[in-house]
Protein backbone atom coordinates (compact mmCIF):
# COMPACT_ATOMS: atom_id res chain seq x y z
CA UNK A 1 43.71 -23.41 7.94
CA UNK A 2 39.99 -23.53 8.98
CA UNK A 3 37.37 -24.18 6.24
CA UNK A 4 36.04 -20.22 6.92
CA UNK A 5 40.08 -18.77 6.36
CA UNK A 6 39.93 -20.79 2.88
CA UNK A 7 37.20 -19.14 1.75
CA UNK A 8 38.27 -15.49 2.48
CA UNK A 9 39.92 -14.78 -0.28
CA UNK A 10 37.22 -15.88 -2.38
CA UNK A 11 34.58 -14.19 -1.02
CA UNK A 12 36.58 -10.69 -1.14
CA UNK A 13 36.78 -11.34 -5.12
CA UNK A 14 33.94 -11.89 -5.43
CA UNK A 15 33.20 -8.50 -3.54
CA UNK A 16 35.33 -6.77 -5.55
CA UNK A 17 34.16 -8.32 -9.31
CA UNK A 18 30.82 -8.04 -8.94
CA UNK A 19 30.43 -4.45 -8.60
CA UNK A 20 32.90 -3.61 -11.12
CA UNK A 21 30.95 -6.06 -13.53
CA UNK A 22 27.73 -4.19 -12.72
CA UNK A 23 29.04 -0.85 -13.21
CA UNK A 24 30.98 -1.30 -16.26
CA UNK A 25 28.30 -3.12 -18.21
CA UNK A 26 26.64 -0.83 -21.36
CA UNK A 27 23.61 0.72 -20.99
CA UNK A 28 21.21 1.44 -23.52
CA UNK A 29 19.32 4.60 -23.75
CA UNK A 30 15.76 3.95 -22.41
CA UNK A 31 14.18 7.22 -22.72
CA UNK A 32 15.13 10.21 -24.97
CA UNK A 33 13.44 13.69 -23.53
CA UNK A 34 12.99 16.72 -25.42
CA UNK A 35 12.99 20.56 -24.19
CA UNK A 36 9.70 20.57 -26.93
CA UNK A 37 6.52 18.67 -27.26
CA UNK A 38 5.32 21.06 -30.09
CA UNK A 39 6.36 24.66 -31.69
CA UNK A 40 4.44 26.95 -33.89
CA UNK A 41 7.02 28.95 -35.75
CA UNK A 42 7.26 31.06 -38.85
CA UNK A 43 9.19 30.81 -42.13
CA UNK A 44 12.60 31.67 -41.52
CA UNK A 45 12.41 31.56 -37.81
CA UNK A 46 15.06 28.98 -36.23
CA UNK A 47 14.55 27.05 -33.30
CA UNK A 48 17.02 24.90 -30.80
CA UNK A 49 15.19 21.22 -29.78
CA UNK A 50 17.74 20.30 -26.83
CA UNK A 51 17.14 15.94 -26.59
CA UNK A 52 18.20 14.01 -23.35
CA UNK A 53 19.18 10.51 -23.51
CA UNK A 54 18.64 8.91 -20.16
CA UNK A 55 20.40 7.09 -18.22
CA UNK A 56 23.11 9.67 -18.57
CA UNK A 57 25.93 6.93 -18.80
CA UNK A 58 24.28 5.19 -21.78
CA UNK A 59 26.66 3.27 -23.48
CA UNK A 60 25.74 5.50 -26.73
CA UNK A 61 23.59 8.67 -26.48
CA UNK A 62 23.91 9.99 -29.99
CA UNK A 63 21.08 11.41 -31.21
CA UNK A 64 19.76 11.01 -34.55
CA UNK A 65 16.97 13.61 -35.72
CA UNK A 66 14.92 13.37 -38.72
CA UNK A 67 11.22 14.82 -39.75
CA UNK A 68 8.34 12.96 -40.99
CA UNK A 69 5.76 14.80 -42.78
CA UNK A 70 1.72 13.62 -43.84
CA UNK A 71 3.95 13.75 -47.78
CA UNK A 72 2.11 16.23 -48.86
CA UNK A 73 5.12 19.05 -48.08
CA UNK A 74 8.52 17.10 -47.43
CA UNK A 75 9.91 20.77 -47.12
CA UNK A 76 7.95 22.19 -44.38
CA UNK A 77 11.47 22.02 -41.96
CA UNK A 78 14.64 21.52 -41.98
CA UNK A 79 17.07 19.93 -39.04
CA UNK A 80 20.86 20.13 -37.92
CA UNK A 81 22.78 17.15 -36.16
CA UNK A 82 22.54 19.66 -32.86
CA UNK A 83 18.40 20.19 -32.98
CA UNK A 84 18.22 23.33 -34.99
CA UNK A 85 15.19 23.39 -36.37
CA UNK A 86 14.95 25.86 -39.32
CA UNK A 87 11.32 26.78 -40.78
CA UNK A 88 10.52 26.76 -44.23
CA UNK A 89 7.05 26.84 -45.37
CA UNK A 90 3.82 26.34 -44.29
CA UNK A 91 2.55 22.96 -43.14
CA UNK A 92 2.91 20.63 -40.31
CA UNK A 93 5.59 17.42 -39.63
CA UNK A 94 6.86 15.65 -36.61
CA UNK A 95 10.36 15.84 -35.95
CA UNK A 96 11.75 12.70 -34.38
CA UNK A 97 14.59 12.40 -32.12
CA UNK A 98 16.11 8.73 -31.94
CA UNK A 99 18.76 6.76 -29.70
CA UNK A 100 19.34 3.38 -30.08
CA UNK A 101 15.55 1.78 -30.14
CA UNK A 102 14.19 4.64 -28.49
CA UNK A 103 12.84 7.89 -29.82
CA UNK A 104 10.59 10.76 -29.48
CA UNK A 105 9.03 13.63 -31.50
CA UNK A 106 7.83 17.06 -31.28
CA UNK A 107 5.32 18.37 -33.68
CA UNK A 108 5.86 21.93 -35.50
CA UNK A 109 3.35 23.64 -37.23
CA UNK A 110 5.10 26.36 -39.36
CA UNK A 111 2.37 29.32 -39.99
CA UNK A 112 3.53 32.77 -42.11
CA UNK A 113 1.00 35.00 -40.32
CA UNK A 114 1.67 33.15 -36.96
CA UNK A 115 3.51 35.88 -34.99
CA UNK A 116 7.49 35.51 -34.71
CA UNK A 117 9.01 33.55 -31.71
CA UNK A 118 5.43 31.84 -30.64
CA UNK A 119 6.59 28.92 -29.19
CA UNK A 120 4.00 26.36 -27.49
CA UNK A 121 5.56 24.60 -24.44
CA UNK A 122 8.60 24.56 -23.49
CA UNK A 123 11.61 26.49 -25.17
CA UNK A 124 15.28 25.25 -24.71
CA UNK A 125 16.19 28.63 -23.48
CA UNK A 126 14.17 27.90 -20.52
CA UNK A 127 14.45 24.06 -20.16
């Protein structure tokens, strides 16, 4: 057996494990993208925030909302495990969508006189 035959085997193995390796390490989420920067809504109005975890094939992409406020009005929104953003008096807060070590926010401003469904940017109907 020459020295090159030997080494076949071993260097098809080694073909084969190393992408495997590669592709079934975890990933962890890098960036989380919103389908809102900021909303103006009204009291009562409900709103969808749609959040993106990239990569796609993070090893866990579950997103974790919560709102932070200025303290003076901890009741100026209120959010659902799926984004749904429900307004409830007048004031401003961020709310913050985190994966992993990442997050992101989107600032609402909730207005009574602002006119129903006046969304700034982008709305997750259209994202």
């Amino acid at each position: 057996m020459s020295p090159s035959s030997r080494n076949k085997p071993l260097f098809l193995l080694i073909l084969l494990v190393i992408p495997l390796f590669l592709f079934s390490c975890d990933k962890a989420p890098l960036v989380v993208r919103l389908s809102d920067e900021q909303l103006v809504m009204t009291i009562g109005e409900v709103h969808r925030i749609i959040a993106i975890v990239e990569p796609a094939n993070a090893a866990d992409n579950t997103v974790i909302w919560s709102v932070v406020s200025n303290g003076l009005n901890n009741n100026v929104v209120s959010i659902e495990k799926d984004g749904t953003v429900t307004a409830m008096s007048e004031g401003f807060v961020y709310v913050v969508a985190s994966c992993g070590d990442v997050s992101t926010m989107c600032g609402i401003t909730v207005d009574s006189a602002a006119a129903s469904g006046s969304h700034e940017g982008t709305t997750a109907d259209n994202w």
